[in-house]
C-alpha atoms as a PDB file:
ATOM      1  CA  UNK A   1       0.000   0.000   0.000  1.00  0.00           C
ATOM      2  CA  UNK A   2       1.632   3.498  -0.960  1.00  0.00           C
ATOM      3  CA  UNK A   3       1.083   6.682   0.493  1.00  0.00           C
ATOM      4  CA  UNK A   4      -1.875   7.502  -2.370  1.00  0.00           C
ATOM      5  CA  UNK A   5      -3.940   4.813  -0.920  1.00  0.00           C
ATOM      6  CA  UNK A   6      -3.183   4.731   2.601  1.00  0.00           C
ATOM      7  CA  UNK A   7      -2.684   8.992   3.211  1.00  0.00           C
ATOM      8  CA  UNK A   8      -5.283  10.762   0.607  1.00  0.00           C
ATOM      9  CA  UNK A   9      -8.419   7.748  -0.124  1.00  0.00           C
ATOM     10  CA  UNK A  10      -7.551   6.114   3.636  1.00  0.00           C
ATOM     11  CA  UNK A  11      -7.499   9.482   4.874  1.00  0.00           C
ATOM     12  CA  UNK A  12     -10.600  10.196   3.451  1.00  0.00           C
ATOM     13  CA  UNK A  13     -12.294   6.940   4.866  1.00  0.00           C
ATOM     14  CA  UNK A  14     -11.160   7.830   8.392  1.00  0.00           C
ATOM     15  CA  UNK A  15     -12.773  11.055   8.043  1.00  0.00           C
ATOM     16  CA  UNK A  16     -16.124   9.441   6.481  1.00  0.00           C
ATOM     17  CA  UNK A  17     -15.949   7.669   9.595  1.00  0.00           C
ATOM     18  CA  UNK A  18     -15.104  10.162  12.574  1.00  0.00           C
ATOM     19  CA  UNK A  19     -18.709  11.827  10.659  1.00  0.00           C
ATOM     20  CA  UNK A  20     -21.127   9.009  10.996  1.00  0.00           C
ATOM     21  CA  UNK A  21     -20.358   6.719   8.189  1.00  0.00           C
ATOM     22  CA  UNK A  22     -20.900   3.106   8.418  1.00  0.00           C
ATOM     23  CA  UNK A  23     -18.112   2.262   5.899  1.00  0.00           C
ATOM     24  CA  UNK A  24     -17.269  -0.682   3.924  1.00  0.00           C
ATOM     25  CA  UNK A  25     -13.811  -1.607   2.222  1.00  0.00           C
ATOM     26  CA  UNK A  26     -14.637  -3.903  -1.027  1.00  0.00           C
ATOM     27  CA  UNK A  27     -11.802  -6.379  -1.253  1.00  0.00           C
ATOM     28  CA  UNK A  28     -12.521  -6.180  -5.284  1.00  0.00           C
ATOM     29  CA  UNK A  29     -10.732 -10.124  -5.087  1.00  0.00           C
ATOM     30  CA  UNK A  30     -13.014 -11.324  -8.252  1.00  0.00           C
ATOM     31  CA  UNK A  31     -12.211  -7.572 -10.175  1.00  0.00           C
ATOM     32  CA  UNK A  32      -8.219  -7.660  -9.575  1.00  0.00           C
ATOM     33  CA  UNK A  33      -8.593 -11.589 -11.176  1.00  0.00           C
ATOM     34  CA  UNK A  34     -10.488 -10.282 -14.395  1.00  0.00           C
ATOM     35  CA  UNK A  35      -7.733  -7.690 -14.847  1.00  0.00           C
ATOM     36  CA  UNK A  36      -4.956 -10.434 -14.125  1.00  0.00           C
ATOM     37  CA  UNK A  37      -3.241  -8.604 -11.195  1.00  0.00           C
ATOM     38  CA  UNK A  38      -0.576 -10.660  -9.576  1.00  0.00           C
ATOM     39  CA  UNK A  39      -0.997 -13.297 -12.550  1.00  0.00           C
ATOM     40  CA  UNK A  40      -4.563 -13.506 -11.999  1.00  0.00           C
ATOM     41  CA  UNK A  41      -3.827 -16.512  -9.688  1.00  0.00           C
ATOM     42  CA  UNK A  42      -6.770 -15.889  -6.840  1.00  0.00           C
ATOM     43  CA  UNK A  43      -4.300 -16.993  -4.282  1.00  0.00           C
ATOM     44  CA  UNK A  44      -2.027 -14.705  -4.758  1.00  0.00           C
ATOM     45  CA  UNK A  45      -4.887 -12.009  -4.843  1.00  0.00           C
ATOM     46  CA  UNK A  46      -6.250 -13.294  -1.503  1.00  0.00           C
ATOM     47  CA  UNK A  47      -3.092 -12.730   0.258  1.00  0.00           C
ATOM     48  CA  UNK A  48      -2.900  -8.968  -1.364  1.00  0.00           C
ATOM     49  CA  UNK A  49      -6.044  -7.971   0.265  1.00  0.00           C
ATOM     50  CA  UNK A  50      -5.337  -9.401   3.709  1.00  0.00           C
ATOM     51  CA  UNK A  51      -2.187  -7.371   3.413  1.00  0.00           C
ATOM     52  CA  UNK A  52      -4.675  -4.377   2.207  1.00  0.00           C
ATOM     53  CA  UNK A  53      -6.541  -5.051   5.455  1.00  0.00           C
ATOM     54  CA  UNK A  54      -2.955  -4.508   7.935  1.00  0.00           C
ATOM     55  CA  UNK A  55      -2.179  -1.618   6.088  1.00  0.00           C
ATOM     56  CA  UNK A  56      -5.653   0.076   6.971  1.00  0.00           C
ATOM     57  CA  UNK A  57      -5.784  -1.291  10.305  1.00  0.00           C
ATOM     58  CA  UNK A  58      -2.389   0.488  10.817  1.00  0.00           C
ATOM     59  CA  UNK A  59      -4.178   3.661   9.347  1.00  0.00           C
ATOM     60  CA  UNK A  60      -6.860   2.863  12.465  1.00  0.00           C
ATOM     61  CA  UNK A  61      -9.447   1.662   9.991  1.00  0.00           C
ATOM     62  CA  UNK A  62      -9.488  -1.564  11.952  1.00  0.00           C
ATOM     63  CA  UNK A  63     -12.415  -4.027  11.746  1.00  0.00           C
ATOM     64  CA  UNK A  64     -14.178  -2.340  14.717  1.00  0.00           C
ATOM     65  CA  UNK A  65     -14.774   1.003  13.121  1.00  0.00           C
ATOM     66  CA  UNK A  66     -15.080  -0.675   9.409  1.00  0.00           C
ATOM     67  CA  UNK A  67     -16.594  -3.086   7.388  1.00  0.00           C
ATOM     68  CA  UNK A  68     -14.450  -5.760   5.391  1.00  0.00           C
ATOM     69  CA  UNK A  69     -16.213  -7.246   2.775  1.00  0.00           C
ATOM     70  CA  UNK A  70     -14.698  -9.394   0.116  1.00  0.00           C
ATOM     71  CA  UNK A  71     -16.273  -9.195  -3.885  1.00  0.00           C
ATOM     72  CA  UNK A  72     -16.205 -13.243  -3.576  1.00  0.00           C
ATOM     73  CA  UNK A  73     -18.978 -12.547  -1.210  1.00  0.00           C
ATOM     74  CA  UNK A  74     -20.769 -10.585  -3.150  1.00  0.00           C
ATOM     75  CA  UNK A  75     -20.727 -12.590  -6.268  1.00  0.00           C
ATOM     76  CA  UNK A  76     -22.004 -15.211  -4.207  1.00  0.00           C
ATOM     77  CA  UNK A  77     -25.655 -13.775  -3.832  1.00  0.00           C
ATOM     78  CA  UNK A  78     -28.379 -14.926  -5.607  1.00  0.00           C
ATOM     79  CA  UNK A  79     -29.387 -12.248  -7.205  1.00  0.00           C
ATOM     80  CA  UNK A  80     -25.897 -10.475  -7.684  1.00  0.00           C
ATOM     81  CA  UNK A  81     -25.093 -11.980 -11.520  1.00  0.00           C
ATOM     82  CA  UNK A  82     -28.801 -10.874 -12.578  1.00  0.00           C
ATOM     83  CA  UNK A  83     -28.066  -7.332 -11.050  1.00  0.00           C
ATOM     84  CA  UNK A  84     -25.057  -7.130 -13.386  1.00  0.00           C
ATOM     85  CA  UNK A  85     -26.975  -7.688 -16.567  1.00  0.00           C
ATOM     86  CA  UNK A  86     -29.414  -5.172 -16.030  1.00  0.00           C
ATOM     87  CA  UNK A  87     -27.115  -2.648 -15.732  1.00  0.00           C
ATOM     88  CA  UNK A  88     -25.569  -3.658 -19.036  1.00  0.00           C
ATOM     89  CA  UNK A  89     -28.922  -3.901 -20.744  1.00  0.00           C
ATOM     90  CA  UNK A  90     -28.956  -0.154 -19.286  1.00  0.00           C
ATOM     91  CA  UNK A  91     -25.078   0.528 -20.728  1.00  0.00           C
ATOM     92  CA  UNK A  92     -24.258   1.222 -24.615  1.00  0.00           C
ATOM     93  CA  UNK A  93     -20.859  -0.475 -25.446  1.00  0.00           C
ATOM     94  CA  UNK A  94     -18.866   2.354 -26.183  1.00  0.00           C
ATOM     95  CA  UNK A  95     -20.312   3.973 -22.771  1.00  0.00           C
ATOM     96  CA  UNK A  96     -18.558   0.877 -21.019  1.00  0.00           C
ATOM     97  CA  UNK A  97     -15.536   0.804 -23.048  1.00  0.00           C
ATOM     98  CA  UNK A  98     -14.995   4.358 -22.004  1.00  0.00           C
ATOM     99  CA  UNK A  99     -15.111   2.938 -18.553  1.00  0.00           C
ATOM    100  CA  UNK A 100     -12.233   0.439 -18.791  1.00  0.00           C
ATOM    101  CA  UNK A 101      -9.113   1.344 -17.169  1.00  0.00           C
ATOM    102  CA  UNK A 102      -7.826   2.270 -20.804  1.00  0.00           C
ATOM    103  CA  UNK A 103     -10.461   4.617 -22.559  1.00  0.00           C
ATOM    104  CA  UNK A 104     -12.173   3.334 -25.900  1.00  0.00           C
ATOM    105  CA  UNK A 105     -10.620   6.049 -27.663  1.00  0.00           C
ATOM    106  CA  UNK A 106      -7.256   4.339 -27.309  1.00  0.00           C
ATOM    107  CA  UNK A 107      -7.934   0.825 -27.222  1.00  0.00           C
ATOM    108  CA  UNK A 108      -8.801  -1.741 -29.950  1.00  0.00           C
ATOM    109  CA  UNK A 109     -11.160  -3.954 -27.908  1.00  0.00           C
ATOM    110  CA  UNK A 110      -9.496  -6.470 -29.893  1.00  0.00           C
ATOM    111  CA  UNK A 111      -6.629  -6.279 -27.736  1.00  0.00           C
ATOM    112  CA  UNK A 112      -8.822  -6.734 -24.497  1.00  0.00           C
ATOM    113  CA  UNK A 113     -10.671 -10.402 -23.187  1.00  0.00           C
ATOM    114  CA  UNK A 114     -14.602 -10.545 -23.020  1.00  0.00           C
ATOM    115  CA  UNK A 115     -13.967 -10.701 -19.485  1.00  0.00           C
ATOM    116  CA  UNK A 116     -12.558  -7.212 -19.592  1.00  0.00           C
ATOM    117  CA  UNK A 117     -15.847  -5.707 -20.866  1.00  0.00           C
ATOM    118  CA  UNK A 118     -18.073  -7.149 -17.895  1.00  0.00           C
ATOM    119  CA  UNK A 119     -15.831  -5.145 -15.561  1.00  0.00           C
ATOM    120  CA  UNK A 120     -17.860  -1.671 -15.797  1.00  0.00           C
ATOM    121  CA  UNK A 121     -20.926  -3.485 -15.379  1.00  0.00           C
ATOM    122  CA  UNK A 122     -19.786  -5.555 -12.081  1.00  0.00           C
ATOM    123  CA  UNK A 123     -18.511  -2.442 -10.572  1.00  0.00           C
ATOM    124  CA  UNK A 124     -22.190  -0.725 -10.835  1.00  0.00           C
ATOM    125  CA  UNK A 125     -23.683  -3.788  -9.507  1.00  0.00           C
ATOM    126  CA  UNK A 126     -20.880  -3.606  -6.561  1.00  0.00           C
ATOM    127  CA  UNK A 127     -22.734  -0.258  -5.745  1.00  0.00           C
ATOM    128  CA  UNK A 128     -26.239  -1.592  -6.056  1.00  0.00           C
ATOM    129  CA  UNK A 129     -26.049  -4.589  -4.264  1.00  0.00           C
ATOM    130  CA  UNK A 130     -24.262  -2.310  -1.565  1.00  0.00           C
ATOM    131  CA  UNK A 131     -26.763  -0.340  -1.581  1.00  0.00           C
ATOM    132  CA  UNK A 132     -24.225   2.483  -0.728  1.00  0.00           C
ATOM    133  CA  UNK A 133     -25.239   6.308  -0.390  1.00  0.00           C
ATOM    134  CA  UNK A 134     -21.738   7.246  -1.154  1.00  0.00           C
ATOM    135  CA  UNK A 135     -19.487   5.955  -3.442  1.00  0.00           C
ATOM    136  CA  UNK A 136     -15.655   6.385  -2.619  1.00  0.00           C
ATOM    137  CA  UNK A 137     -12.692   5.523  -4.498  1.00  0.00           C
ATOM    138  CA  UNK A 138      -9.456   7.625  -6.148  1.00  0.00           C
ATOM    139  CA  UNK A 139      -9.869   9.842  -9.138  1.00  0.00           C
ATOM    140  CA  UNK A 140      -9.705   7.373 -11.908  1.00  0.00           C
ATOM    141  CA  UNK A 141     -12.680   5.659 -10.802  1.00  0.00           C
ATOM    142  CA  UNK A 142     -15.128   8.323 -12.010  1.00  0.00           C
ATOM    143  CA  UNK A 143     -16.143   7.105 -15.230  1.00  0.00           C
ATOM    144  CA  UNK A 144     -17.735   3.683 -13.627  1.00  0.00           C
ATOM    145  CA  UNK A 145     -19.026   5.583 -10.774  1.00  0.00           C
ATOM    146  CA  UNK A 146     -20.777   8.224 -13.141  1.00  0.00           C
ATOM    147  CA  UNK A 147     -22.474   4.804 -14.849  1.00  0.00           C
ATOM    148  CA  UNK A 148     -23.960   4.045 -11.842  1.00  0.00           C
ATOM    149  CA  UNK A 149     -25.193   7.146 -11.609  1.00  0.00           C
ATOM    150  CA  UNK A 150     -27.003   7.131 -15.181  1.00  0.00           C
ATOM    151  CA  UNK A 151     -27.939   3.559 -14.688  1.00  0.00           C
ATOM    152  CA  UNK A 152     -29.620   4.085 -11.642  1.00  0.00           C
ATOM    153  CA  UNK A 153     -31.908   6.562 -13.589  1.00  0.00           C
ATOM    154  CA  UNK A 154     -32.953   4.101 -15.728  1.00  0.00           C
ATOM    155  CA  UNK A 155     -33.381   1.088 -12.965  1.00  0.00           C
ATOM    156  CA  UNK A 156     -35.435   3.854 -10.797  1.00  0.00           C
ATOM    157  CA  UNK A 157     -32.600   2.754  -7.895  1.00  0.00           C
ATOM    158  CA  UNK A 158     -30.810   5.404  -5.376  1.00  0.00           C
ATOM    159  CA  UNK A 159     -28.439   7.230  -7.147  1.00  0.00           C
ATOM    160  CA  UNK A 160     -24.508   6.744  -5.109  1.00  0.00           C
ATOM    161  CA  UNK A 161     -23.087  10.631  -3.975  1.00  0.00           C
ATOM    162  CA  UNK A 162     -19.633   9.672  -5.497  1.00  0.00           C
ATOM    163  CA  UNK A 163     -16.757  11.361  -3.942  1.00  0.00           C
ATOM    164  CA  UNK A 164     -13.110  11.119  -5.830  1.00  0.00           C
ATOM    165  CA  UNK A 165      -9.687  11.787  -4.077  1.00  0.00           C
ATOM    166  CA  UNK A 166      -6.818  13.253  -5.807  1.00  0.00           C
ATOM    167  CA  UNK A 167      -3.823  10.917  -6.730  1.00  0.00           C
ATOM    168  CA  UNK A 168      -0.350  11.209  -5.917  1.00  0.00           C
ATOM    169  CA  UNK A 169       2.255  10.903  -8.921  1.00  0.00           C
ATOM    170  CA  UNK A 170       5.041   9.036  -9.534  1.00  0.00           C
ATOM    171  CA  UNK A 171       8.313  10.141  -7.905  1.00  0.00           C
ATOM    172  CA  UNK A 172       9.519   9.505 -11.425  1.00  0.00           C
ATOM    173  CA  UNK A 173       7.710  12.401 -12.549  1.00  0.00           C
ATOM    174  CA  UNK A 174       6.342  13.351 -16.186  1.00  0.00           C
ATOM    175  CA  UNK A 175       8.730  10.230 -17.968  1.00  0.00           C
ATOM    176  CA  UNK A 176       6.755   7.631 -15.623  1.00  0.00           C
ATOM    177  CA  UNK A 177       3.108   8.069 -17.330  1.00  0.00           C
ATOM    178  CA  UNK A 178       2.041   4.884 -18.437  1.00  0.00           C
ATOM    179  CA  UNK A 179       0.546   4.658 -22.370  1.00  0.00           C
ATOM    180  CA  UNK A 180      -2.643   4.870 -22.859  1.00  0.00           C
ATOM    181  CA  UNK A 181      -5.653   7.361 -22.608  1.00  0.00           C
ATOM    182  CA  UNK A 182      -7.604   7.499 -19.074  1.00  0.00           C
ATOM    183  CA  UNK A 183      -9.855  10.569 -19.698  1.00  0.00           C
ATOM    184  CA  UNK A 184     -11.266  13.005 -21.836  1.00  0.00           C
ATOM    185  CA  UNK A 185      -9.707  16.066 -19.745  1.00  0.00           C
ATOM    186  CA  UNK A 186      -6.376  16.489 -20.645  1.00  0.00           C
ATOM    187  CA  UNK A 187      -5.605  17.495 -16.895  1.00  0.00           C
ATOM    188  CA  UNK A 188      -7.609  14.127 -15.638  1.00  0.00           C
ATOM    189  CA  UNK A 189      -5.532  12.153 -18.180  1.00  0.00           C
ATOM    190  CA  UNK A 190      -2.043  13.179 -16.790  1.00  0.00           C
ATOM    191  CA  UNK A 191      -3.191  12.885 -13.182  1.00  0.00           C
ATOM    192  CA  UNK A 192      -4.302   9.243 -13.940  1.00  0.00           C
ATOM    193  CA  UNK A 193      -1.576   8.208 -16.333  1.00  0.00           C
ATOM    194  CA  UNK A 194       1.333   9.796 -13.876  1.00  0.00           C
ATOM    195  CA  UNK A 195      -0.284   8.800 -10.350  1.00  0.00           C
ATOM    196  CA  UNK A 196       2.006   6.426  -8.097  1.00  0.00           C
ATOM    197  CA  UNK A 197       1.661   2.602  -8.439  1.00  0.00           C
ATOM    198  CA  UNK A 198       2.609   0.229  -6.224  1.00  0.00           C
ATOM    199  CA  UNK A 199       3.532  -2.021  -8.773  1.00  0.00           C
ATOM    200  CA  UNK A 200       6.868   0.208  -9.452  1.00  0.00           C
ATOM    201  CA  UNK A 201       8.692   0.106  -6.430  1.00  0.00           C
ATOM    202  CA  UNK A 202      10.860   3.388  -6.891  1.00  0.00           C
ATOM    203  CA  UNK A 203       8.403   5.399  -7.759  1.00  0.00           C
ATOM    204  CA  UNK A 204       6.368   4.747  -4.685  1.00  0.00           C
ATOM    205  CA  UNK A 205       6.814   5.546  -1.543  1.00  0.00           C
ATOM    206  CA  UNK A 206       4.813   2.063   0.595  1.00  0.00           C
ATOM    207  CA  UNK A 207       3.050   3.235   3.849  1.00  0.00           C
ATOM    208  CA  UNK A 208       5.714   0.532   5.845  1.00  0.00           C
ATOM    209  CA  UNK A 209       8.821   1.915   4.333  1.00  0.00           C
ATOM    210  CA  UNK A 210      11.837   2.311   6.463  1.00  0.00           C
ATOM    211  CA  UNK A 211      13.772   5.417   6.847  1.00  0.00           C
ATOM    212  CA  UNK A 212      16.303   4.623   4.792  1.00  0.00           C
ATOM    213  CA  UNK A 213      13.924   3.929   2.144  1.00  0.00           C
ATOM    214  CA  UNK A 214      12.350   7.202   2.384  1.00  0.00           C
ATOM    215  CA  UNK A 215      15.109   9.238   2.398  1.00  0.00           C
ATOM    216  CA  UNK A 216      16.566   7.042  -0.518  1.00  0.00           C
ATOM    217  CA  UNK A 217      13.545   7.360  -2.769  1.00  0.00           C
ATOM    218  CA  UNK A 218      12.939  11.025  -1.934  1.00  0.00           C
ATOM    219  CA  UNK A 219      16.640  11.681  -2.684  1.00  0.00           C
ATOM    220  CA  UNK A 220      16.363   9.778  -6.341  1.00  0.00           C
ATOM    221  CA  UNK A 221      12.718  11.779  -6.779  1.00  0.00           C
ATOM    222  CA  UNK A 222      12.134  13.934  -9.652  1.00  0.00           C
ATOM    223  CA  UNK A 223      11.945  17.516  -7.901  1.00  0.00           C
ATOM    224  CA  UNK A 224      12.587  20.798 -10.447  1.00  0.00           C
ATOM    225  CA  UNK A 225      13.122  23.979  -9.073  1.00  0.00           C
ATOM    226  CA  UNK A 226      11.063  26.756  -8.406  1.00  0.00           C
ATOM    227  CA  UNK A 227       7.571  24.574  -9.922  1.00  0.00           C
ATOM    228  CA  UNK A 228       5.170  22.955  -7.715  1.00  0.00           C
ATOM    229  CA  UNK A 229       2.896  21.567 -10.502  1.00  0.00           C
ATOM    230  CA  UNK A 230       3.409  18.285 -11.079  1.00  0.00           C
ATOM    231  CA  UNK A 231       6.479  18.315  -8.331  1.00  0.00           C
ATOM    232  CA  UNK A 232       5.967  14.861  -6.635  1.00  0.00           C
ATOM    233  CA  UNK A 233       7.378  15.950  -3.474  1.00  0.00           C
ATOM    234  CA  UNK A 234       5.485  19.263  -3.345  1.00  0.00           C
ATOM    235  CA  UNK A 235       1.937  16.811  -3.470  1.00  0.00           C
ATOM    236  CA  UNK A 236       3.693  14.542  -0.437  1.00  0.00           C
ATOM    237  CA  UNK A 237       4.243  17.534   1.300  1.00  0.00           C
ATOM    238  CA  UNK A 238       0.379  19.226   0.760  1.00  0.00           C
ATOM    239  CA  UNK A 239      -1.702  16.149   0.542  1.00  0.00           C
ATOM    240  CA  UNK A 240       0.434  13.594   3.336  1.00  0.00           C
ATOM    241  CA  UNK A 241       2.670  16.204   5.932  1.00  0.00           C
ATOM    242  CA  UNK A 242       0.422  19.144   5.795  1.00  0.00           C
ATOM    243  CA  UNK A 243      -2.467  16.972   6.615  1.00  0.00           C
ATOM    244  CA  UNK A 244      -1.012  15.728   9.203  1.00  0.00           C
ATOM    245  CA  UNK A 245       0.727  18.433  10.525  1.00  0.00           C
ATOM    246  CA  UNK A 246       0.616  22.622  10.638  1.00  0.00           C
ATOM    247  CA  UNK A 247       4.383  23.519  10.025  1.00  0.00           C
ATOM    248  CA  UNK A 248       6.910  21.523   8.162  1.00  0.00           C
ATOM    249  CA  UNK A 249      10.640  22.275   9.429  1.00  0.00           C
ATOM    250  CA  UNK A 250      13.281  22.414   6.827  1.00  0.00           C
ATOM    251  CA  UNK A 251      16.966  22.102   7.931  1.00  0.00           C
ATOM    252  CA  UNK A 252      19.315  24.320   6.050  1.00  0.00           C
ATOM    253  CA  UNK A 253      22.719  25.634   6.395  1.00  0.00           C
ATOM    254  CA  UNK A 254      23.067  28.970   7.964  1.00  0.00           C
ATOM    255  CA  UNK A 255      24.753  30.026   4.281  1.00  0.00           C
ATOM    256  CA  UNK A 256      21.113  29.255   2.680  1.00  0.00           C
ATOM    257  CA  UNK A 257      19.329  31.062   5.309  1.00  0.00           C
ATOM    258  CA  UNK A 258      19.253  28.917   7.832  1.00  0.00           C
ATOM    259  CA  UNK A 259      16.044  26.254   9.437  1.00  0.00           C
ATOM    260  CA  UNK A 260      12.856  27.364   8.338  1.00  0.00           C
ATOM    261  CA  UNK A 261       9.697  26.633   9.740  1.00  0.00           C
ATOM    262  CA  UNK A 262       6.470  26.692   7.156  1.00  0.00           C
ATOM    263  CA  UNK A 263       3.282  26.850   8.266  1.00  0.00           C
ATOM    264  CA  UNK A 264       0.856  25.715   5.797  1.00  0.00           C
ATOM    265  CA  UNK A 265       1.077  24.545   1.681  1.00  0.00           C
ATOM    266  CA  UNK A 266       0.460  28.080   0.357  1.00  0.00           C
ATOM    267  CA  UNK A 267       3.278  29.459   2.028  1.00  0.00           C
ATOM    268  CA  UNK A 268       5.930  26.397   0.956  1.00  0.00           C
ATOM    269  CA  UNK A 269       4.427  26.832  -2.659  1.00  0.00           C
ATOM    270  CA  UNK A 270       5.163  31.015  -2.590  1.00  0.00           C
ATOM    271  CA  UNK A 271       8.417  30.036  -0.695  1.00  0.00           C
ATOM    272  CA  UNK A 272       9.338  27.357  -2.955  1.00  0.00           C
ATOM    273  CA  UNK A 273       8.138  28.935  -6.483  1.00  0.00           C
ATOM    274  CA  UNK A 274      10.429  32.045  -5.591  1.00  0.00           C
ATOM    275  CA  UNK A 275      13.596  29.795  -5.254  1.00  0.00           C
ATOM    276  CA  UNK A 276      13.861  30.144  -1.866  1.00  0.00           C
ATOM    277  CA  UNK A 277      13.761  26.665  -0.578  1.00  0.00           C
ATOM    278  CA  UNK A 278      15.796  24.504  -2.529  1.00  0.00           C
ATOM    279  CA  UNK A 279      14.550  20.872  -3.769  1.00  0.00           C
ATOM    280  CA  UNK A 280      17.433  18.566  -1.710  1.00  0.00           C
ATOM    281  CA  UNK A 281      16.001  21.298   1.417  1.00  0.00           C
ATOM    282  CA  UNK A 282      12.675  20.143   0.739  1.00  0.00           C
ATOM    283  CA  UNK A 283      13.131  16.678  -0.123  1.00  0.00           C
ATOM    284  CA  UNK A 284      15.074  16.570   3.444  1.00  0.00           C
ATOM    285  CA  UNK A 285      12.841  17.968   4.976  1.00  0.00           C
ATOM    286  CA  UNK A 286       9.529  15.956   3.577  1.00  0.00           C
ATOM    287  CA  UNK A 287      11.399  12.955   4.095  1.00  0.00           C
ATOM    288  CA  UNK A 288      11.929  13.593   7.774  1.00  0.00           C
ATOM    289  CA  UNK A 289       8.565  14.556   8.210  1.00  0.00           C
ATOM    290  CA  UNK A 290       7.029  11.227   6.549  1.00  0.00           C
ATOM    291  CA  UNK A 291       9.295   9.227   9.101  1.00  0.00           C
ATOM    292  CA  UNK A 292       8.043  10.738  11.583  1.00  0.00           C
ATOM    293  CA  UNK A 293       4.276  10.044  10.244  1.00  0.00           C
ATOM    294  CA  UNK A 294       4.584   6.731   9.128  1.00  0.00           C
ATOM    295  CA  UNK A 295       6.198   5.467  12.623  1.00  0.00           C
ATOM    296  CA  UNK A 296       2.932   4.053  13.987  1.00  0.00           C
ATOM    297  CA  UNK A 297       2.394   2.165  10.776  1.00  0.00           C
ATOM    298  CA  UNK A 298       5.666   0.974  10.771  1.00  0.00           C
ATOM    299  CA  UNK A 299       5.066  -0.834  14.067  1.00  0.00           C
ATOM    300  CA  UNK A 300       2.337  -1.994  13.418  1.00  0.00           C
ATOM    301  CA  UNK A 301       3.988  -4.213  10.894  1.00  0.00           C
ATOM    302  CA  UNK A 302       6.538  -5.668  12.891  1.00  0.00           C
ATOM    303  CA  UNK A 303       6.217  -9.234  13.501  1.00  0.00           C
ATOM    304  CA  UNK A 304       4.060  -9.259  10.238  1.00  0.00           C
ATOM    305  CA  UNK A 305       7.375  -9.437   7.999  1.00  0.00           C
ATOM    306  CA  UNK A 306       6.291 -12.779   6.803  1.00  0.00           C
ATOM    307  CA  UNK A 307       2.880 -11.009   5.239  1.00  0.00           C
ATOM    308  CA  UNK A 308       5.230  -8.408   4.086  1.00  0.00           C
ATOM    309  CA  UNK A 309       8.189 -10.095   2.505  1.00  0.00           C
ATOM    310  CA  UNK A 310       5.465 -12.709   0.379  1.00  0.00           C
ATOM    311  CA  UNK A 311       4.352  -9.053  -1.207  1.00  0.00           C
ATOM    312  CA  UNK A 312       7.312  -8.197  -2.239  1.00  0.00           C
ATOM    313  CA  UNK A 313       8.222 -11.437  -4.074  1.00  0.00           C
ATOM    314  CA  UNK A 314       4.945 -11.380  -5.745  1.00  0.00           C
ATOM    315  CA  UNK A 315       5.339  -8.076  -6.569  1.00  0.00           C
ATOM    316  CA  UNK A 316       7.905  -8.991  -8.384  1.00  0.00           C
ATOM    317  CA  UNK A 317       7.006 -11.967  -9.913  1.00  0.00           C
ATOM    318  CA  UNK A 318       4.671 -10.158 -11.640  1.00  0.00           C
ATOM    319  CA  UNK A 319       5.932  -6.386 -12.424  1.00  0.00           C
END
């Protein structure tokens, strides 16, 4: 689990939850098998979402104050595979193309299984059969959620609030994005085609990573001067540190000016877009700052290095 899913949609669950919400986190097992994650071997995917599970529970979303509930459950209903079909009766093809992780626009669906194409549809049902009033997931989920909300229209059923967080990108930066077309919005499209995957180590930072780690990947992280757009360290800092904290202390030499203390993201982004703060100053000082942050989870994982380690080799089994 990296810092996108754990510190901006986790985030956003625990706050869902300190309101009222009676929350439920859809192990999608039977989804991450029709996309062939982990080489579509359901073992393997089983043991990804009971890692899933620590790395909430070390965010506090522990089964006490959520709901666990795998899509192997859900498929099992009676009336679940009957709910899927009448929301593609209710779905034009191209509509659901337009829904697959690659948009239609850029995909011969020549290239993609049958299975592929009963995604869309599954994922509307998920909602349904929920019976959710709000639908929450990253960014690049908003094309399936906005079917739901058309289909339900048409199946007179409650329409899902949907509620998108933003995404982290790649430490890699701009040369990271992966091919493809994800949205019409040419602002969307980078966001989604740039945004941090656990599946590339380096460009990641994982919510158990040690220090050394941090600082490492940080170090190696693409940073330019003076720009905050698109700066994948300027997003850790506003979206991770700042959410977690009200000042971020940078270290610098007395010759630079000395340690700074910023209070807030607006003031680091004036600060930083005047070349004032320096990217290996900032980079120090996020890094230190997500150490400090990411202690609790890190304990939380010891004596679970077994769980961990497996990850890791599967991860790269299959990268």
């Amino acid at each position: 689990m990296h810092l996108g899913t754990g510190f901006l949609c986790g985030a956003k669950i625990a706050d869902m939850v300190e309101a009222g919400f009676d929350f439920t986190i859809f192990l999608a097992d039977w989804h991450a098998w029709i996309n062939n994650k982990l080489g579509g071997v359901m073992e393997n995917i089983r043991l990804c979402g009971a890692y899933l599970k620590e790395g909430f529970a070390a965010l506090g979303l522990t089964p006490s104050r959520v709901r666990f509930l795998w899509a192997s459950e859900l498929v099992a209903r009676e009336r679940y595979w009957e709910n899927v079909l009448r929301v593609a009766k209710k779905a034009t093809l191209s509509r659901v193309i337009r829904c697959l992780p690659i948009m239609g626009r850029a995909l011969n669906p020549a290239d993609v299984d049958a299975a592929s194409l009963i995604y869309p549809s599954m994922q509307v049902a998920d909602i349904f059969e929920l019976g959710v009033d709000c639908a929450c997931a990253g960014l690049d989920q908003r094309k399936a959620h906005m079917l739901a909300r058309d289909v339900a229209e048409k199946l007179h059923l409650k329409k899902p609030v949907c509620l998108h967080t933003h995404l982290l990108p790649s430490l890699a930066g701009p040369s990271s994005r992966m091919g493809g077309v994800y949205d019409e919005d040419e602002a969307l499209n980078l966001q989604i085609s740039s945004k941090m995957s656990k599946s590339i180590p380096r460009s990641c930072i994982y919510i158990h990573d040690s220090p050394e780690d941090i600082r490492a990947k940080l170090m190696e992280a693409y940073c330019p001067p003076k720009q905050a757009a698109g700066n994948p360290v300027m997003e850790i800092a506003r979206y991770v540190v700042f959410a977690k904290q009200k000042v971020l202390r940078l270290e610098r030499k007395e010759k630079f000016g000395g340690p700074v203390d910023v209070e807030g993201y607006p003031q680091l982004e004036a600060l930083y877009a005047a070349g004032k703060i320096h990217p290996l100053d900032l980079k120090n000082g996020v890094a230190e700052a997500l150490i400090k942050i990411l202690e609790p989870v890190r304990r939380h994982f010891k004596g679970k290095e077994d769980l961990l380690q497996r990850m890791v080799e599967l991860e790269k089994a299959f990268r």
